[in-house]
C-alpha atoms as a PDB file:
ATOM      1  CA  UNK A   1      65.339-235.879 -61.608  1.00  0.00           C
ATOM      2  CA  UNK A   2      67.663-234.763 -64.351  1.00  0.00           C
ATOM      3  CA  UNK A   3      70.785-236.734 -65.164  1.00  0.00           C
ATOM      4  CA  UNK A   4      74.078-234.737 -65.641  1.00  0.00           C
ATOM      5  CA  UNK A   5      77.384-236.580 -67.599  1.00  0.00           C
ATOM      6  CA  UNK A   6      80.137-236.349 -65.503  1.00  0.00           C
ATOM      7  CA  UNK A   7      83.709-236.736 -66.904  1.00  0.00           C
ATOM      8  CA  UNK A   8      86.161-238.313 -64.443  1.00  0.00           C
ATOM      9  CA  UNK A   9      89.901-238.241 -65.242  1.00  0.00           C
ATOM     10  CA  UNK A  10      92.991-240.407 -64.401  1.00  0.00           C
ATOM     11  CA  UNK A  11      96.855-240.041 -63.802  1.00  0.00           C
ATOM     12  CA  UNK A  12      97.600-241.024 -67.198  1.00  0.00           C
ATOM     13  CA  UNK A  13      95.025-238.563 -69.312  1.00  0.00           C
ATOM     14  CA  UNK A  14      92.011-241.483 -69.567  1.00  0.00           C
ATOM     15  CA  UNK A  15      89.007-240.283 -68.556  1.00  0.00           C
ATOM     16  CA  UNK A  16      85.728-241.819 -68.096  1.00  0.00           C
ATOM     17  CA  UNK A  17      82.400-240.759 -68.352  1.00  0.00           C
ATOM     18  CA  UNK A  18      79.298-241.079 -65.968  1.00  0.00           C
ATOM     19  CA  UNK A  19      75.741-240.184 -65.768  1.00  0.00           C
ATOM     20  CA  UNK A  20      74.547-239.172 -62.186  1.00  0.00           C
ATOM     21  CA  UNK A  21      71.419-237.588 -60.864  1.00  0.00           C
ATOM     22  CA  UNK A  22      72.007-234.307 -60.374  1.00  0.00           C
ATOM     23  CA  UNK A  23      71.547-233.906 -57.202  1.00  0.00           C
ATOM     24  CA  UNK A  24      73.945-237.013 -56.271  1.00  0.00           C
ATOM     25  CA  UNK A  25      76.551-236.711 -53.746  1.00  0.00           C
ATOM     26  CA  UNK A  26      80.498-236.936 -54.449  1.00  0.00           C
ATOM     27  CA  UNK A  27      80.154-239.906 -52.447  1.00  0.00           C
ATOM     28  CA  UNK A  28      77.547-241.404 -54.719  1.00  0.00           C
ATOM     29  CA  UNK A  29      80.283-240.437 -57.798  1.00  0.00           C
ATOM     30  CA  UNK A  30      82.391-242.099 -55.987  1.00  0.00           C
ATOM     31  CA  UNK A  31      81.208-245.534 -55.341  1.00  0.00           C
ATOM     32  CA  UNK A  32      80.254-245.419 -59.084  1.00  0.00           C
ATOM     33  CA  UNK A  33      83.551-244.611 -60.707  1.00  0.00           C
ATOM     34  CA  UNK A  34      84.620-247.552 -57.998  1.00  0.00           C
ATOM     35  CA  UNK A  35      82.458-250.086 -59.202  1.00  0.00           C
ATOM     36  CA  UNK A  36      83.156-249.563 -62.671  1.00  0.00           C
ATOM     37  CA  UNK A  37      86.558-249.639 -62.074  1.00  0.00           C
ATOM     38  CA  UNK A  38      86.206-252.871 -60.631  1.00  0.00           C
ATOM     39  CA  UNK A  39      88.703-251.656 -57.763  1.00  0.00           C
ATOM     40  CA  UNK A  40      88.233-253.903 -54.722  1.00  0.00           C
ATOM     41  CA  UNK A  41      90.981-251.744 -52.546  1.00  0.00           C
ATOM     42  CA  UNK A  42      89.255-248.321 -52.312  1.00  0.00           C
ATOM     43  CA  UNK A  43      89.628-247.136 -49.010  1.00  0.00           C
ATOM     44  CA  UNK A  44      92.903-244.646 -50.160  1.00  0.00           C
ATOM     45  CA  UNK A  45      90.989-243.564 -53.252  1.00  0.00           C
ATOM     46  CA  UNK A  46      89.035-240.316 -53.708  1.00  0.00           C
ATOM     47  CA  UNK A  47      88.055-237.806 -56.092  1.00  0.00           C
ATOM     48  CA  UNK A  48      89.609-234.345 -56.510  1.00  0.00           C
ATOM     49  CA  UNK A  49      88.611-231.111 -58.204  1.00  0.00           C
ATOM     50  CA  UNK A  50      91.653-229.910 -60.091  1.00  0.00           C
ATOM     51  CA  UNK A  51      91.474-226.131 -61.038  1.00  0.00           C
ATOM     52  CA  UNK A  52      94.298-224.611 -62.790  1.00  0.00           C
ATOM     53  CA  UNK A  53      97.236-225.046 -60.407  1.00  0.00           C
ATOM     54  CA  UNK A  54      95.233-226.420 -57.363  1.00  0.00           C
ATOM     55  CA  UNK A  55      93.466-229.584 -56.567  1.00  0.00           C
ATOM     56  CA  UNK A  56      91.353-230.492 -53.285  1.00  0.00           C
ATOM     57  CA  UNK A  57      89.818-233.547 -52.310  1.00  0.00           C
ATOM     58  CA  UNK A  58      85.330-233.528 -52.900  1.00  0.00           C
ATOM     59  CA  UNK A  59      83.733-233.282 -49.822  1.00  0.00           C
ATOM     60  CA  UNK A  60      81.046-236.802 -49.345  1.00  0.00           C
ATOM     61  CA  UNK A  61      77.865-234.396 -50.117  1.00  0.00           C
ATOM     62  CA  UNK A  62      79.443-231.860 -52.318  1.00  0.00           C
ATOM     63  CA  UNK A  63      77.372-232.326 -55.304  1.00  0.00           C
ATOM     64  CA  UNK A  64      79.878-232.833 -58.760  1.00  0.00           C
ATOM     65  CA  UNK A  65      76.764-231.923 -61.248  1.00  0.00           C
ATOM     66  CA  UNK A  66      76.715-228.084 -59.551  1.00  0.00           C
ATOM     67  CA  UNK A  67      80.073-227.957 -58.734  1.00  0.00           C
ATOM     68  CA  UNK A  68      80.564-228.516 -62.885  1.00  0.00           C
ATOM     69  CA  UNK A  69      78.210-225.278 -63.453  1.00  0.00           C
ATOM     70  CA  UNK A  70      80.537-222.723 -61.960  1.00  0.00           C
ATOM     71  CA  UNK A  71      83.598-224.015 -64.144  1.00  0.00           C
ATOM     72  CA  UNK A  72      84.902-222.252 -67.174  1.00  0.00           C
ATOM     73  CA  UNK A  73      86.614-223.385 -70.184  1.00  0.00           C
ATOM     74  CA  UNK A  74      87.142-225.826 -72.686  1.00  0.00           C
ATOM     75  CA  UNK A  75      86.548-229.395 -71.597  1.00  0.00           C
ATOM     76  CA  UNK A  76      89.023-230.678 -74.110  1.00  0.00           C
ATOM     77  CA  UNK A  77      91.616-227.993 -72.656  1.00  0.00           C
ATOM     78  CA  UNK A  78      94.205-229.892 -70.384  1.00  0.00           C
ATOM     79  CA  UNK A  79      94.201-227.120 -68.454  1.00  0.00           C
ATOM     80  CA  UNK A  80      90.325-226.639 -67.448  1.00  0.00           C
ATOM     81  CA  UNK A  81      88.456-227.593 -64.547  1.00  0.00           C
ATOM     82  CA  UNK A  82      88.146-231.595 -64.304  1.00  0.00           C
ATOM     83  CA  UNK A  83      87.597-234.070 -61.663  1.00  0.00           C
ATOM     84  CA  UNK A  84      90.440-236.788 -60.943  1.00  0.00           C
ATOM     85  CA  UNK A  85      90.242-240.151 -59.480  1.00  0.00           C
ATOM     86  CA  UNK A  86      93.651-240.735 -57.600  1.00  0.00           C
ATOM     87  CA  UNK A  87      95.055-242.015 -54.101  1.00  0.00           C
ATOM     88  CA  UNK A  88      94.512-239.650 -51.113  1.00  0.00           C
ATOM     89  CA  UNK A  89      96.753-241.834 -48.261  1.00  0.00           C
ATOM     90  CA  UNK A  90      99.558-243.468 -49.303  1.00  0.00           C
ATOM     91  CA  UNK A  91      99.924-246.014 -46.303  1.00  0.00           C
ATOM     92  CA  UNK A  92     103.191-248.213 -46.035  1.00  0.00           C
ATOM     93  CA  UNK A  93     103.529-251.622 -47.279  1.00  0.00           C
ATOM     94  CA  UNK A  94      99.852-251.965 -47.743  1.00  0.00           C
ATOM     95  CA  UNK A  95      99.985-255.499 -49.681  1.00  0.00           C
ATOM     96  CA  UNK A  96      96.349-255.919 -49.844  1.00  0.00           C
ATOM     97  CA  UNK A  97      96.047-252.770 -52.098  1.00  0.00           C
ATOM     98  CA  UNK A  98      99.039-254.015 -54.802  1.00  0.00           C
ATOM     99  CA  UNK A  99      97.672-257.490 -54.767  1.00  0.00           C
ATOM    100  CA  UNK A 100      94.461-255.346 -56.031  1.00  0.00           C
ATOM    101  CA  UNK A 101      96.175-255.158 -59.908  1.00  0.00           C
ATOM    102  CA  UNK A 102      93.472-252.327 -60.677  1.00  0.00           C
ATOM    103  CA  UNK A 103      95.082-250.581 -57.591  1.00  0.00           C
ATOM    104  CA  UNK A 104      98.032-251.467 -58.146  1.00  0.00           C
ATOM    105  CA  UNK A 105      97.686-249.853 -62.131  1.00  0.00           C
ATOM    106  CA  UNK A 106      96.148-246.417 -60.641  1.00  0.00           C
ATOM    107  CA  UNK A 107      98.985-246.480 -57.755  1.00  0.00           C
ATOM    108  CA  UNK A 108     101.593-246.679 -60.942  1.00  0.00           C
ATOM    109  CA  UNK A 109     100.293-244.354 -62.764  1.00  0.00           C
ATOM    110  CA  UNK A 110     100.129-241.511 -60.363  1.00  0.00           C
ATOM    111  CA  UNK A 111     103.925-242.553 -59.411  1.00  0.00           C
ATOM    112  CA  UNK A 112     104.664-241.791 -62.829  1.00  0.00           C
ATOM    113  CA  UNK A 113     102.758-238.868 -63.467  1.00  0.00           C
ATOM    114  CA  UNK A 114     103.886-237.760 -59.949  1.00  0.00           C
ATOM    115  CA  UNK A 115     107.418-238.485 -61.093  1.00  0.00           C
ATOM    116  CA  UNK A 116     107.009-236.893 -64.518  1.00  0.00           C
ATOM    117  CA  UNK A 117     105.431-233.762 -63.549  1.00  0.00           C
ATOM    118  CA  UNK A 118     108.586-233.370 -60.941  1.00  0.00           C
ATOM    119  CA  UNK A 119     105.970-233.531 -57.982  1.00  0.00           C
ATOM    120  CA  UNK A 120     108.395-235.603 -56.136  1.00  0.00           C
ATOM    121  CA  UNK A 121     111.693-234.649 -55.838  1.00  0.00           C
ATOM    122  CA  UNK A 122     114.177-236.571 -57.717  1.00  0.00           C
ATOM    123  CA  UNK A 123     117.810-236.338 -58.106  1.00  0.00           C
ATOM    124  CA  UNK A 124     119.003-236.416 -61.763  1.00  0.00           C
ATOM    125  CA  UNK A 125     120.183-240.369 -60.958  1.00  0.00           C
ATOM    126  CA  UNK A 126     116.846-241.204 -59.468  1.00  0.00           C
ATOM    127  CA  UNK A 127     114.957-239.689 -62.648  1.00  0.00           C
ATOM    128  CA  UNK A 128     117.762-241.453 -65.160  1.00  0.00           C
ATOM    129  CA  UNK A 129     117.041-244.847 -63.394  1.00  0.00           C
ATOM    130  CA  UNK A 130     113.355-244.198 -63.060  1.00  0.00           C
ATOM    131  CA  UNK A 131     113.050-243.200 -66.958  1.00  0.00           C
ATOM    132  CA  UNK A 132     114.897-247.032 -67.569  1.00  0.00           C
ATOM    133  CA  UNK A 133     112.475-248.229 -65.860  1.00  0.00           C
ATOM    134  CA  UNK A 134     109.598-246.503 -67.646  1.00  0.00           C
ATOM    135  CA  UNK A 135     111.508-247.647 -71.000  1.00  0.00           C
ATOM    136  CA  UNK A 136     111.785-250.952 -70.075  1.00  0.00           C
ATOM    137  CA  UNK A 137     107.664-251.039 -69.217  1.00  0.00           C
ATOM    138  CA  UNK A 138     106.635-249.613 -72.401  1.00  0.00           C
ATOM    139  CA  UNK A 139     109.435-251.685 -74.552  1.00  0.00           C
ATOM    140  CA  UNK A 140     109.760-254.652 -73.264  1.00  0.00           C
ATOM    141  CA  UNK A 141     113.569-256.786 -71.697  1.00  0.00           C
ATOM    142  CA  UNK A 142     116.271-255.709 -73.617  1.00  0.00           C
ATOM    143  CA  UNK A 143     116.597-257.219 -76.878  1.00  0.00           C
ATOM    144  CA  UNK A 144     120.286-256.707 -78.665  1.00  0.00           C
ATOM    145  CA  UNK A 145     118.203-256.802 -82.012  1.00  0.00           C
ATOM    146  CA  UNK A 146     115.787-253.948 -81.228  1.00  0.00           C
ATOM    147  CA  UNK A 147     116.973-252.259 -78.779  1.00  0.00           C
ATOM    148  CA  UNK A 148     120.279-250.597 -80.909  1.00  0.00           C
ATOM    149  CA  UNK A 149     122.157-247.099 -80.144  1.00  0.00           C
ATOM    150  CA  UNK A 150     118.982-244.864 -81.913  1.00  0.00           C
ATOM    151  CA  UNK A 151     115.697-246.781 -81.421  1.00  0.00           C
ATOM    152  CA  UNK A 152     114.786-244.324 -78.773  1.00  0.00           C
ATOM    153  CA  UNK A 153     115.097-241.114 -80.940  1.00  0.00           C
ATOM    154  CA  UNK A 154     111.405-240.590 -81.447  1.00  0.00           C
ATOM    155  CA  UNK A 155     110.233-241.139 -77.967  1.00  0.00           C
ATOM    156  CA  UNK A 156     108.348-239.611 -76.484  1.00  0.00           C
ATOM    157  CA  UNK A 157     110.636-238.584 -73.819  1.00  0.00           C
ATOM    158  CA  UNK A 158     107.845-236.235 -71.753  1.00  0.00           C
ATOM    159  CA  UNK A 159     106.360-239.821 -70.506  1.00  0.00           C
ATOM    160  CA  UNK A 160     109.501-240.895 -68.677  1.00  0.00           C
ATOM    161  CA  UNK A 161     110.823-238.498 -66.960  1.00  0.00           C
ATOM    162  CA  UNK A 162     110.557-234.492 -65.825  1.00  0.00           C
ATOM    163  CA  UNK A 163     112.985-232.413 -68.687  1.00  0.00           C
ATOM    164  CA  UNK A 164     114.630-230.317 -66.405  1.00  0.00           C
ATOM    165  CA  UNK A 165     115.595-233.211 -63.925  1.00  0.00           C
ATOM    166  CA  UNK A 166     116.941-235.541 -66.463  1.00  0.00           C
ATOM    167  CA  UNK A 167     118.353-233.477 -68.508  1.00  0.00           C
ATOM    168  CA  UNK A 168     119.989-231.450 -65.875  1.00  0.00           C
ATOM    169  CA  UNK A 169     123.398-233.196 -65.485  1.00  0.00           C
ATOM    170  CA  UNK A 170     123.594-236.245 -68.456  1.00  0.00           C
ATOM    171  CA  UNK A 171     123.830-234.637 -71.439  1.00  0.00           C
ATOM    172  CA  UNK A 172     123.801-231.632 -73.462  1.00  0.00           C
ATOM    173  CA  UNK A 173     120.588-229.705 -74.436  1.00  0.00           C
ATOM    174  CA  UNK A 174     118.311-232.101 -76.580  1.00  0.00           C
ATOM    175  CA  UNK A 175     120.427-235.397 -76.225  1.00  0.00           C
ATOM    176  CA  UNK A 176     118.787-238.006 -74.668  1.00  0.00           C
ATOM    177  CA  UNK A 177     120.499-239.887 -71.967  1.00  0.00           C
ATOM    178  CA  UNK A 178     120.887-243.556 -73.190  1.00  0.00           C
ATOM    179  CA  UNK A 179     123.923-244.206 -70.613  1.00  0.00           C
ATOM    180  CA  UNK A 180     121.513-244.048 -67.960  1.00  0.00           C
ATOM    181  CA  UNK A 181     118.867-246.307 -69.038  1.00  0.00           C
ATOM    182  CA  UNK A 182     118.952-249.442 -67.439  1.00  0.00           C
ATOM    183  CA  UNK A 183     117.209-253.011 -68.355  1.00  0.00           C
ATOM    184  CA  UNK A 184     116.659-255.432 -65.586  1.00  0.00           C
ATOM    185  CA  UNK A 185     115.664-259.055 -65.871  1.00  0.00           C
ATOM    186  CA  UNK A 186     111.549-258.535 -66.591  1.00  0.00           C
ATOM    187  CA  UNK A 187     108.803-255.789 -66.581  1.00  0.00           C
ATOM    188  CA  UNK A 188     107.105-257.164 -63.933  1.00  0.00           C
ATOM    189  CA  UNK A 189     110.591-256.259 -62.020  1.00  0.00           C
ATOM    190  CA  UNK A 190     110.749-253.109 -63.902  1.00  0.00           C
ATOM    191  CA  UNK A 191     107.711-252.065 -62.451  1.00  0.00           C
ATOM    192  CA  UNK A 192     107.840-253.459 -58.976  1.00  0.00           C
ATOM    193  CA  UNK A 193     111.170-251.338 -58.951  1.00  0.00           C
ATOM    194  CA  UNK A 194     109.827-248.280 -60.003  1.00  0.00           C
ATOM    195  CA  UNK A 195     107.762-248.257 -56.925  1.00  0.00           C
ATOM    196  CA  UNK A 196     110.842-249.213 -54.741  1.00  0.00           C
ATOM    197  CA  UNK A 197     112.963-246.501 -55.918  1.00  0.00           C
END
């Protein structure tokens, strides 16, 4: 049987790529991206279709490799057809799944891109303390020699928080909020708080 490459994206724009029969089921797809992944906590993980402004979870024997021939578009384009690999059930105070760092990574990453795309509703505080946090993963604990009025002027500030949330009450039109960012003792707390606010 012929083999078909399917691309499988992620929360934070990495994709991978996977060659399946092409006949295989989602649920084959699946338990490959899975295994690759090295995820041990899968059970709330699934893989979507995401078509313009609409996403649905794959049915087990939908079949990705004909599902791919009906799409149009670009490949490269952001906004054409792809297949994501996300959470479907968010269950409460599942340890098991953050002890599970590969879980834990994906469950971040959605957060943020969840966060960032204004998916979940956010006051303008929320979103200021969230982007802190965000900072504070990508940059490290405050350092007084690095981290000086400025150093954030190129950033990319798209990755930390939703525009129109953050910049709704802060500040004026194309001033970045540096009031609101907040550094807390490590990143490890940074990003165990991001989850908890």
């Amino acid at each position: 049987m012929a083999k078909s490459v399917v691309r499988v994206h992620f929360m934070d724009s990495n994709s991978k790529a996977f060659a399946i029969e092409s006949g295989a089921s989602a649920d084959a797809m699946l338990k490959l991206v899975i295994e690759r992944l090295e995820l041990k906590e899968s059970a709330t993980f699934a893989l979507f279709e995401k078509k313009d402004d609409w996403e649905r979870c794959l049915e087990p024997d939908e079949k990705p490799a004909e599902l791919m021939k009906a799409w149009t578009g670009d490949p490269k384009d952001e906004s054409s057809p792809r297949f994501l690999f996300k959470k479907k059930t968010f269950i409460r105070d599942d340890d098991r799944e953050l002890s599970d760092l590969v879980a834990r990574h994906l469950v971040y990453i959605q957060a943020l891109a969840s966060v960032v795309n204004a998916d979940y509703p956010t006051s303008p505080e929320q979103a200021v303390r969230l982007a802190g946090l965000q900072v504070q993963v990508v940059y490290g604990d405050h350092n007084a020699a690095t981290h000086v009025p400025g150093f954030l002027t190129y950033a990319p500030i798209p990755t930390y928080a939703h525009f129109h949330v953050l910049f709704s009450r802060f500040c004026p039109p194309g001033q970045f909020p540096r009031q609101g960012l907040i550094f807390i003792d490590s990143r490890c707390q940074a990003l165990l708080a991001f989850f908890l606010c």
